[in-house]
Structures are given as C-alpha cells and as structure tokens.
PDB file of N, CA and C in Angstrom:
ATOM      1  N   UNK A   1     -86.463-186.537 365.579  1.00  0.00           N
ATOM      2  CA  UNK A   1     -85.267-185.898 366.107  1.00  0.00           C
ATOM      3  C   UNK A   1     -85.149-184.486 365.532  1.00  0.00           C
ATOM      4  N   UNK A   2     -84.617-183.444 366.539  1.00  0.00           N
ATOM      5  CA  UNK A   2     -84.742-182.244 366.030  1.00  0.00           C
ATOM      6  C   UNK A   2     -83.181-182.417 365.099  1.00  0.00           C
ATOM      7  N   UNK A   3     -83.253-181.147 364.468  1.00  0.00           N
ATOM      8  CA  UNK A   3     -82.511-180.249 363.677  1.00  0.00           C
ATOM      9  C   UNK A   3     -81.174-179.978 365.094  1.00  0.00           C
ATOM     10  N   UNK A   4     -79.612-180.515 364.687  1.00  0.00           N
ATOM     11  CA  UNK A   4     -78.634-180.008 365.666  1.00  0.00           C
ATOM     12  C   UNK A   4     -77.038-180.047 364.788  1.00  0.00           C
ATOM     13  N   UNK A   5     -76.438-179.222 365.469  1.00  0.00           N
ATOM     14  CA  UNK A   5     -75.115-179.271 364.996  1.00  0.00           C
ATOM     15  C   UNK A   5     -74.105-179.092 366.150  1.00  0.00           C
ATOM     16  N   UNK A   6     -72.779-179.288 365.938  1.00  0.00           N
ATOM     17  CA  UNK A   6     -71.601-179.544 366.857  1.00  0.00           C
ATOM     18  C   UNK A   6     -71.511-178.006 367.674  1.00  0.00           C
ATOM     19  N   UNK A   7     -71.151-178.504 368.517  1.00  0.00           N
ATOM     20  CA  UNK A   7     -70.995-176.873 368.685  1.00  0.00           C
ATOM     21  C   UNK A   7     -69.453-175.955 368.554  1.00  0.00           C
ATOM     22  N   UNK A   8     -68.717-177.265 368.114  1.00  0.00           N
ATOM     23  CA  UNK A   8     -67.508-176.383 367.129  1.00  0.00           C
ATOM     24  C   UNK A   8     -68.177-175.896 365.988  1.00  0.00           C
ATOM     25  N   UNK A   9     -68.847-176.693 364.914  1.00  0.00           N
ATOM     26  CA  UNK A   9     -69.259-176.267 363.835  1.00  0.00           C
ATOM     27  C   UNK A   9     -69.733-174.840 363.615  1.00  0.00           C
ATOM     28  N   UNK A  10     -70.692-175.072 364.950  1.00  0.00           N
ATOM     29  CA  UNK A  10     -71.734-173.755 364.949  1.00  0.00           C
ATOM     30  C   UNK A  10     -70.944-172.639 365.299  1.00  0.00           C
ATOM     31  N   UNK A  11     -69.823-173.096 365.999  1.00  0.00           N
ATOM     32  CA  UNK A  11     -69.283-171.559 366.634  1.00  0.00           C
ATOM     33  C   UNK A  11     -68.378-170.484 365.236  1.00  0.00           C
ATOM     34  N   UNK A  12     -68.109-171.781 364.695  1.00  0.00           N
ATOM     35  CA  UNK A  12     -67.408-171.402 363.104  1.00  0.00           C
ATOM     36  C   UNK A  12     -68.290-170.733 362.674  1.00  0.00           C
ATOM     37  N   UNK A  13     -69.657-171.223 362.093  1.00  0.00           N
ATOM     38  CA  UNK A  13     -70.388-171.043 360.840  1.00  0.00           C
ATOM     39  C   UNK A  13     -70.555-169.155 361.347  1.00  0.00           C
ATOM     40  N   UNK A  14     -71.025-169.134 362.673  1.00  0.00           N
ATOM     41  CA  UNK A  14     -71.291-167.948 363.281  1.00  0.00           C
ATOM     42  C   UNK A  14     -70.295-166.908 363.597  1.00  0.00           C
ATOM     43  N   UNK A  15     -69.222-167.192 363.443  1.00  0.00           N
ATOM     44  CA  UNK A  15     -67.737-166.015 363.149  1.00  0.00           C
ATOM     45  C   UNK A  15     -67.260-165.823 364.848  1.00  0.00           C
ATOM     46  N   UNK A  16     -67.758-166.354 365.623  1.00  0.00           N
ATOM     47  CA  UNK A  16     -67.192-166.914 366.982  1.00  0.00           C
ATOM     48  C   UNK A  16     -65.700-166.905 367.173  1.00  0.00           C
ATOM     49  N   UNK A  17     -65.240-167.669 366.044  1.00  0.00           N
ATOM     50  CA  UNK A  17     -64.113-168.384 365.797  1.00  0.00           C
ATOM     51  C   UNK A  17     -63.878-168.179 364.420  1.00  0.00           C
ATOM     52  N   UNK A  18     -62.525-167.792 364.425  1.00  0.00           N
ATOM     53  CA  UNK A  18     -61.769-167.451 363.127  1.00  0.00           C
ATOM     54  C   UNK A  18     -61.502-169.073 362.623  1.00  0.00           C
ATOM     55  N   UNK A  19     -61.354-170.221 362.714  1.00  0.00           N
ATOM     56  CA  UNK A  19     -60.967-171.213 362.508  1.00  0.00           C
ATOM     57  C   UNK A  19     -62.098-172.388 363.456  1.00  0.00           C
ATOM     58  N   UNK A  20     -61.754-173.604 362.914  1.00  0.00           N
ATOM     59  CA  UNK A  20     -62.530-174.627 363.042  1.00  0.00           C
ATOM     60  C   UNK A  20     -61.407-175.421 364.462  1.00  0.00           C
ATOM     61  N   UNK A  21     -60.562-175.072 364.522  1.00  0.00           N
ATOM     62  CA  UNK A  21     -59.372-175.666 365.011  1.00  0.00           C
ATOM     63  C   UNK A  21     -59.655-174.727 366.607  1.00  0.00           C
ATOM     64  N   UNK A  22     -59.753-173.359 366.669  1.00  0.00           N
ATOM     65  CA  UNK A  22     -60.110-172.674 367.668  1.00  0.00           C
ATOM     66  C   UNK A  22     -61.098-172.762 368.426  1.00  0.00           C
ATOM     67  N   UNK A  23     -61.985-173.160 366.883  1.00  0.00           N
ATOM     68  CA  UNK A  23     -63.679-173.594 367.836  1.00  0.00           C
ATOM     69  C   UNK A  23     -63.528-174.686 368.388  1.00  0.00           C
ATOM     70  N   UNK A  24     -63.158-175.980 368.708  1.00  0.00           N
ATOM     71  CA  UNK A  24     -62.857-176.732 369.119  1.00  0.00           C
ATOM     72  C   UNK A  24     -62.341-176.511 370.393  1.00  0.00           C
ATOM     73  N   UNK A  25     -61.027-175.747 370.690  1.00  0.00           N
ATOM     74  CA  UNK A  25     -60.506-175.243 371.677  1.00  0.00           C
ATOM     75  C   UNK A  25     -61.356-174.312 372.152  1.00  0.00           C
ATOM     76  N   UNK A  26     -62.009-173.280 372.107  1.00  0.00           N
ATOM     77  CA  UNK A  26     -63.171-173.254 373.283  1.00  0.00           C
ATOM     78  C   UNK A  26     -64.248-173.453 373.528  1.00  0.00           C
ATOM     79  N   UNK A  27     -64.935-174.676 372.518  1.00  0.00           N
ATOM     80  CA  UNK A  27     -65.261-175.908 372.934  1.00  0.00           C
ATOM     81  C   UNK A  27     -65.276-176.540 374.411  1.00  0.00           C
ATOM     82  N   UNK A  28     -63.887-177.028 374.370  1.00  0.00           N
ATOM     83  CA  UNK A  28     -63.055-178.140 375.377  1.00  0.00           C
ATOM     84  C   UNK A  28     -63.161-177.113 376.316  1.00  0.00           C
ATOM     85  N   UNK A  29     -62.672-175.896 376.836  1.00  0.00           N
ATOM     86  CA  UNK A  29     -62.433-175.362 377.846  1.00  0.00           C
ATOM     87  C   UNK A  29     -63.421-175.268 379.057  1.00  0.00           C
ATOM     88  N   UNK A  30     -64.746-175.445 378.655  1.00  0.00           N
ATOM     89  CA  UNK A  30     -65.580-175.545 379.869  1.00  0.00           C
ATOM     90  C   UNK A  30     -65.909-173.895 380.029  1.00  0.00           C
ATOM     91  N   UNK A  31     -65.684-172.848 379.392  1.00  0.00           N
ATOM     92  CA  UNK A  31     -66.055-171.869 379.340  1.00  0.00           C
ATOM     93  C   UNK A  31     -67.497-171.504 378.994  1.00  0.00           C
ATOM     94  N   UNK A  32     -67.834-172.357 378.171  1.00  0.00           N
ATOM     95  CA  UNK A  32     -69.163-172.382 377.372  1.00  0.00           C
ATOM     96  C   UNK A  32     -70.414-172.779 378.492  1.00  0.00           C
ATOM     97  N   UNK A  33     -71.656-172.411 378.634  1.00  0.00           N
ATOM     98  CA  UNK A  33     -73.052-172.905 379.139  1.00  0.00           C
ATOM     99  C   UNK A  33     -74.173-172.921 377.591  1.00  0.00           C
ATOM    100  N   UNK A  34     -74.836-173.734 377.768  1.00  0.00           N
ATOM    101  CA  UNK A  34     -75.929-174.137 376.656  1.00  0.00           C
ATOM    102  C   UNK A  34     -76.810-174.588 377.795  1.00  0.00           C
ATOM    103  N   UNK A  35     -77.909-173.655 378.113  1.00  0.00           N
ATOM    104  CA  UNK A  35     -79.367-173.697 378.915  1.00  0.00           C
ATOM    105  C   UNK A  35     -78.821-174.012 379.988  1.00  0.00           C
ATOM    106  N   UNK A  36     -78.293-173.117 380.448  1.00  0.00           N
ATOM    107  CA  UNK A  36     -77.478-172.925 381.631  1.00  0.00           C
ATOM    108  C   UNK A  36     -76.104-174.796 382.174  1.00  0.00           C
ATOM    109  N   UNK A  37     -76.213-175.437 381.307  1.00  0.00           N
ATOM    110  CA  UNK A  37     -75.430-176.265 381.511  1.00  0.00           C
ATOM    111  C   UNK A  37     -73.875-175.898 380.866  1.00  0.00           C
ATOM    112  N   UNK A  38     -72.857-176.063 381.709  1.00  0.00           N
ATOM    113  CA  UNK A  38     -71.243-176.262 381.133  1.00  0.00           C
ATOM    114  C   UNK A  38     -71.032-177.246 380.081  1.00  0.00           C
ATOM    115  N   UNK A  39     -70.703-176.662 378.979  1.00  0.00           N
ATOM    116  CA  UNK A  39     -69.946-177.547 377.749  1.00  0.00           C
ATOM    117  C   UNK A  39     -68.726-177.853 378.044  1.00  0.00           C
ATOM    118  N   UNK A  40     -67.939-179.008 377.548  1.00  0.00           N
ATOM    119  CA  UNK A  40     -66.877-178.945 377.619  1.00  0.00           C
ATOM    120  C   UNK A  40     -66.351-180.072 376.511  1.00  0.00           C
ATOM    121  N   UNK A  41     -67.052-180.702 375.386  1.00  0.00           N
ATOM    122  CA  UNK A  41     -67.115-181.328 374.577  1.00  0.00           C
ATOM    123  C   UNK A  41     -67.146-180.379 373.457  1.00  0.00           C
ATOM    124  N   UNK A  42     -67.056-180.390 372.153  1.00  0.00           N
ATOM    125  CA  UNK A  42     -66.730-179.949 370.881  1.00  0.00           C
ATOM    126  C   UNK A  42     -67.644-180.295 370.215  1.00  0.00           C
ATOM    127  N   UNK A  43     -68.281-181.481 370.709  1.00  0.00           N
ATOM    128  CA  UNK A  43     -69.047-182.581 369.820  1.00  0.00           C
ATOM    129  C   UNK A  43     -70.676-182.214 370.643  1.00  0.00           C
ATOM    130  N   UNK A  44     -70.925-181.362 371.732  1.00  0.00           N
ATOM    131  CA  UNK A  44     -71.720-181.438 372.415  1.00  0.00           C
ATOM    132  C   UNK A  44     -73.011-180.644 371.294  1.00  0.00           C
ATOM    133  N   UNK A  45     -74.291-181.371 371.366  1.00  0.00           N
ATOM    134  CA  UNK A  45     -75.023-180.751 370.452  1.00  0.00           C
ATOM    135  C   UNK A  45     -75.915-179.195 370.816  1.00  0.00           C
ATOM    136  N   UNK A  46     -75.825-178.499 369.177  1.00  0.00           N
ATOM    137  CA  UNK A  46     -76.268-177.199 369.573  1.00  0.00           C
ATOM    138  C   UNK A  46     -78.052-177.252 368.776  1.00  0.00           C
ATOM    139  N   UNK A  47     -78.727-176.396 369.232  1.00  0.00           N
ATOM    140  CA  UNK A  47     -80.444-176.634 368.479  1.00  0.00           C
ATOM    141  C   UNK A  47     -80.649-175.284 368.649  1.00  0.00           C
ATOM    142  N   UNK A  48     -81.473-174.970 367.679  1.00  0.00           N
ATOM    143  CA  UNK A  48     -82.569-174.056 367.438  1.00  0.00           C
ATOM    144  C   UNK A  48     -83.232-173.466 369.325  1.00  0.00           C
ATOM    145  N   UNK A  49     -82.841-172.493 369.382  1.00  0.00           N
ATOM    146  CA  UNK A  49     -83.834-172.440 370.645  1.00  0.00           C
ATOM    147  C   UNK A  49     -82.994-172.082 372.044  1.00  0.00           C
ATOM    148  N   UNK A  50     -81.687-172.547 371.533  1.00  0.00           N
ATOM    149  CA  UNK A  50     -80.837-172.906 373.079  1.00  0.00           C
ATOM    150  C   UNK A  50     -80.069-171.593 373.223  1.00  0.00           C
ATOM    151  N   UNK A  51     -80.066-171.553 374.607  1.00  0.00           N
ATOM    152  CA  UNK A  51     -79.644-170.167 375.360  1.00  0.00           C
ATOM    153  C   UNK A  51     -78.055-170.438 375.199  1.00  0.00           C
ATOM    154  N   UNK A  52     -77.198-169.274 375.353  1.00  0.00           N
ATOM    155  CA  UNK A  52     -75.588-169.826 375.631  1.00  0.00           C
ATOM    156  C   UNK A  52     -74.804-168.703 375.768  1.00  0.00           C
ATOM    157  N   UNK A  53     -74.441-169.123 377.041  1.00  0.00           N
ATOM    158  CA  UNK A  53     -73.410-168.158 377.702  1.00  0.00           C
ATOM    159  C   UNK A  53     -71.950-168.350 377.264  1.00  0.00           C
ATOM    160  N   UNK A  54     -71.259-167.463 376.439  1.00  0.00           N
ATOM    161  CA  UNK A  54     -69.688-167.507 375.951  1.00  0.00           C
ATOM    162  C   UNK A  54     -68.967-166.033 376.404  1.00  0.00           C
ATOM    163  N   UNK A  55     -67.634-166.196 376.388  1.00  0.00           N
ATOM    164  CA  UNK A  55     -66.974-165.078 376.491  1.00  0.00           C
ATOM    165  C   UNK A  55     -66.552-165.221 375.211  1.00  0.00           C
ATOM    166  N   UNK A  56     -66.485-163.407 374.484  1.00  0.00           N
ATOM    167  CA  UNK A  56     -66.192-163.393 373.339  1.00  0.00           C
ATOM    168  C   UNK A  56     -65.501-161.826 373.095  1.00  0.00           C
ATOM    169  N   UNK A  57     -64.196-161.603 372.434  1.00  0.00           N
ATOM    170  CA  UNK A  57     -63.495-160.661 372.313  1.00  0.00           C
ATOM    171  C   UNK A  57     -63.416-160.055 374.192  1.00  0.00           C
ATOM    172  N   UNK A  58     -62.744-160.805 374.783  1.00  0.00           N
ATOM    173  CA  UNK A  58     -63.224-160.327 376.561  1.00  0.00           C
ATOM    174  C   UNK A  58     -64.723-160.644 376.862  1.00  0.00           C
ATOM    175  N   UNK A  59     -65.474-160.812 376.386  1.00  0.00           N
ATOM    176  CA  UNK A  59     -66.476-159.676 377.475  1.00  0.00           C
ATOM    177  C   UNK A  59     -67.713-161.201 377.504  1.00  0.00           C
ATOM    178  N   UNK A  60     -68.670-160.810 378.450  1.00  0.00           N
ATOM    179  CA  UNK A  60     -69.401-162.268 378.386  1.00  0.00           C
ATOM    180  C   UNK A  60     -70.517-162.027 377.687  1.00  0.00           C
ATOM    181  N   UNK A  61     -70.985-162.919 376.813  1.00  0.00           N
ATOM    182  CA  UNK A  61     -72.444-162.544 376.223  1.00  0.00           C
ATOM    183  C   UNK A  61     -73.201-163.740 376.206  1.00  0.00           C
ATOM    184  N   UNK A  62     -74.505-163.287 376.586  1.00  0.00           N
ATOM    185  CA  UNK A  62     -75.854-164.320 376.464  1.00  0.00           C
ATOM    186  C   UNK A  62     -76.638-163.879 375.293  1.00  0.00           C
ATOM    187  N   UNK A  63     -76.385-165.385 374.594  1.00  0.00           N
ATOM    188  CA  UNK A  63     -77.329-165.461 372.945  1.00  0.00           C
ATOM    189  C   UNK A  63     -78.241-166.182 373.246  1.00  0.00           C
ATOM    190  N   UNK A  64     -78.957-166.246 372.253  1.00  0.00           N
ATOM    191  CA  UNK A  64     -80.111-167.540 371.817  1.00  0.00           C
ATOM    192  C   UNK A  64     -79.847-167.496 370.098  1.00  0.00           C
ATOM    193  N   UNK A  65     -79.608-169.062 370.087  1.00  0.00           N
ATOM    194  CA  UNK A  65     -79.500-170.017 368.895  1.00  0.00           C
ATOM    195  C   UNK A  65     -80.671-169.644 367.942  1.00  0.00           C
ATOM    196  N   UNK A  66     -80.791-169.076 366.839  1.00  0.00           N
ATOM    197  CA  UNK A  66     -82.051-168.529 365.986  1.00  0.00           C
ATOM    198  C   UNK A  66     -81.668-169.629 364.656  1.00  0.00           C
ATOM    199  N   UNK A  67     -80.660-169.937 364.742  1.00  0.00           N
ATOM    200  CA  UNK A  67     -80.296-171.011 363.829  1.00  0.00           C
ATOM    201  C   UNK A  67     -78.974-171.728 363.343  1.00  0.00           C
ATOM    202  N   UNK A  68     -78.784-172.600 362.332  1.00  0.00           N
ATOM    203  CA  UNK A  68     -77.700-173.332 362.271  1.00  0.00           C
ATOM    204  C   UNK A  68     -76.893-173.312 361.000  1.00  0.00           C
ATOM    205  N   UNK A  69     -76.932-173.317 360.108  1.00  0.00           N
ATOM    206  CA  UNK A  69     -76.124-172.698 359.491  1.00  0.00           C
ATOM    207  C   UNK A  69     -75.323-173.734 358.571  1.00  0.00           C
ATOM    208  N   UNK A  70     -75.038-173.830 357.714  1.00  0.00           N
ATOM    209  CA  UNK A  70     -75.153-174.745 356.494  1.00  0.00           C
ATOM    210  C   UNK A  70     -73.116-174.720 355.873  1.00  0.00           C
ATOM    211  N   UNK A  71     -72.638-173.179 356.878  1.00  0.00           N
ATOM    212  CA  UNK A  71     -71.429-172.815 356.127  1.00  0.00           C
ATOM    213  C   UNK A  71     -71.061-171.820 356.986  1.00  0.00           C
ATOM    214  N   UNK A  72     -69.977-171.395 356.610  1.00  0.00           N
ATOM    215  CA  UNK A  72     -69.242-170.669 357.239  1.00  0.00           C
ATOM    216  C   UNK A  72     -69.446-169.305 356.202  1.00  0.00           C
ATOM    217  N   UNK A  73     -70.274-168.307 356.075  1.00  0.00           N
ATOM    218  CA  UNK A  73     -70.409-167.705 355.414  1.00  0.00           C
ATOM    219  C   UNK A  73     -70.280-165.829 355.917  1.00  0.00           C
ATOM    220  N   UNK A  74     -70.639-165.094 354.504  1.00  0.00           N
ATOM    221  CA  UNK A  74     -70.482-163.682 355.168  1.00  0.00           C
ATOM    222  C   UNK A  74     -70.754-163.043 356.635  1.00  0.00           C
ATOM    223  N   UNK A  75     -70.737-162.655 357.431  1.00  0.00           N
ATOM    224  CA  UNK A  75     -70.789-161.776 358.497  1.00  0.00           C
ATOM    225  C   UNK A  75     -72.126-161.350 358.464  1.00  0.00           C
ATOM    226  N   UNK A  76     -72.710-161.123 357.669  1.00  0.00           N
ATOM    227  CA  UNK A  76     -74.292-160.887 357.839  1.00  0.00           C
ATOM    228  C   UNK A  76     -74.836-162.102 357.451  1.00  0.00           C
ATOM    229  N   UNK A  77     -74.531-162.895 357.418  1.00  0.00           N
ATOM    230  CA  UNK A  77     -75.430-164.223 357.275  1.00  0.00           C
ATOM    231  C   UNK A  77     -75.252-164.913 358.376  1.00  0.00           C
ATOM    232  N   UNK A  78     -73.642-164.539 359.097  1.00  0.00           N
ATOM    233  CA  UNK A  78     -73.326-165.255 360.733  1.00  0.00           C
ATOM    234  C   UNK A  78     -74.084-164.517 361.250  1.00  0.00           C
ATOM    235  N   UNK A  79     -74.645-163.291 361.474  1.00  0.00           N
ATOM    236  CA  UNK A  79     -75.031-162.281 362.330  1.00  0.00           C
ATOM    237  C   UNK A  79     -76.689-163.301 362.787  1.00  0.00           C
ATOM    238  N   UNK A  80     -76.965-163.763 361.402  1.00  0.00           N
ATOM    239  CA  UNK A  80     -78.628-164.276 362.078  1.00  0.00           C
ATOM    240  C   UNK A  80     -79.020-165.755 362.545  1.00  0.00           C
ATOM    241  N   UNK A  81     -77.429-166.128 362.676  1.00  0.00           N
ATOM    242  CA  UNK A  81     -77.730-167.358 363.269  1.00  0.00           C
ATOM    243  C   UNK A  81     -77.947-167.517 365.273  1.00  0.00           C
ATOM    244  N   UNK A  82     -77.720-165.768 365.867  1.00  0.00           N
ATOM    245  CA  UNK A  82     -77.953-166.038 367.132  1.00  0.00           C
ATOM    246  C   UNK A  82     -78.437-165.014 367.058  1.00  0.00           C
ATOM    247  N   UNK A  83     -78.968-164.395 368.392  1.00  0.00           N
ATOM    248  CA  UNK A  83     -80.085-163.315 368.635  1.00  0.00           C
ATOM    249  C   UNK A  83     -79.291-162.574 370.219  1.00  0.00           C
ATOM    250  N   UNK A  84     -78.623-161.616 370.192  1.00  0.00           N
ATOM    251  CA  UNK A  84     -78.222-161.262 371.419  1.00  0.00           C
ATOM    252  C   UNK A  84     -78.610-160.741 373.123  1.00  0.00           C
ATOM    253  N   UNK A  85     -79.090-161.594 373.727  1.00  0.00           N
ATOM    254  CA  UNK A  85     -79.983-161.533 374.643  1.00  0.00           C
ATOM    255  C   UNK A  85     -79.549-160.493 375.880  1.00  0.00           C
ATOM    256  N   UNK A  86     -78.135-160.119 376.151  1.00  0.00           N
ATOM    257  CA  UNK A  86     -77.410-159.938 377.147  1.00  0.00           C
ATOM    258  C   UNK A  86     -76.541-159.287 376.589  1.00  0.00           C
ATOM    259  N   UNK A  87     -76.274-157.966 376.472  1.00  0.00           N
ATOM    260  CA  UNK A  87     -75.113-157.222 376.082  1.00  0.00           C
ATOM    261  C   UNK A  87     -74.055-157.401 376.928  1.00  0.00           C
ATOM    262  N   UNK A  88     -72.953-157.271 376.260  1.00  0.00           N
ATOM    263  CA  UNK A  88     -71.699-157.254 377.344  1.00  0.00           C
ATOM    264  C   UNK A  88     -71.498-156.164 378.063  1.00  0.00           C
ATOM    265  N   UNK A  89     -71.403-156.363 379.741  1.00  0.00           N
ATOM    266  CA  UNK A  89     -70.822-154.984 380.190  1.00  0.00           C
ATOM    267  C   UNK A  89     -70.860-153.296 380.031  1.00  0.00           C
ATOM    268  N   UNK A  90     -69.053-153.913 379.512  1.00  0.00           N
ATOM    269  CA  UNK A  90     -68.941-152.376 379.094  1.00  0.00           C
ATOM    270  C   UNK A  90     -70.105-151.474 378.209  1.00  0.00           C
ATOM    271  N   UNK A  91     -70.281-152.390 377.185  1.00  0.00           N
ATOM    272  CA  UNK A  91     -71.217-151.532 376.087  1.00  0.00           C
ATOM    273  C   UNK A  91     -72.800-151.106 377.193  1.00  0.00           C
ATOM    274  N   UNK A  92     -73.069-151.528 377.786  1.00  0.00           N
ATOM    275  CA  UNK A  92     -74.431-151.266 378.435  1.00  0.00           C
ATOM    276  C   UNK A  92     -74.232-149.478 378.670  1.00  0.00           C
TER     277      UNK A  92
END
C-alpha cells in the first residue's frame, strides 16, 4: 500500500487552510478534483503523484502532490509539499 493522507490533513499541513476545521469544510464542498475526479469527502485519500484542482485566495490552481507532510509546519516547508502546475489567471 502506498504512502496517503486525508485530504483535510494535507490541505492543513500545506497552508491551504488556516485551520484543520476549514480544511474539512472545503473538503466537503465538492470544489476540490484529485486526477480529475470531484472530492467531496474530508477523509478522501491524497498520494504522492496526484494532480488537484482547488480554488485558493479566489483564483483556481492546478498542483501536483510532491508530498505529504508529517505537520503543519513553516511556509517553506508547506511550499514543497505541491509543485504548481497551472498558474492562476490573473497572474499569467
């Protein structure tokens, strides 16, 4: 079995989400895709490898999962747990 975590967890560890309580809530919303599939579970598992479409501060961005993450830690240690595939928008 591979290496996976929640994908509340992950959205925490990665600064997504100011709180564990938030990640959860957009979680649930069905906003989320992981390899082009709709999340809508909290509990739905995240891996090494997986593509994922979120809206974040407005704007939509496509990552890839580079890793998982042990904690909720500094901002440069969230920074290398995804790889930004898809800039948002405006910034282009």
């Amino acid at each position: 079995m591979s290496e996976q975590l929640r994908l509340d967890k992950w959205l925490w560890h990665a600064r997504f989400c100011k709180t564990r309580g938030l990640a959860q809530q957009k979680a649930t919303q069905g906003r989320i895709r992981i390899n082009g599939h709709v999340v809508e579970k909290a509990s739905h598992a995240v891996r090494v490898g997986d593509t994922m479409t979120l809206a974040h501060l407005g704007k939509v961005m496509v990552i890839k999962v580079m890793g998982l993450g042990v904690r909720r830690g500094p901002a440069a240690e969230a920074s290398g747990l995804y790889e930004v595939l898809e800039e948002p928008a405006a910034d282009r």
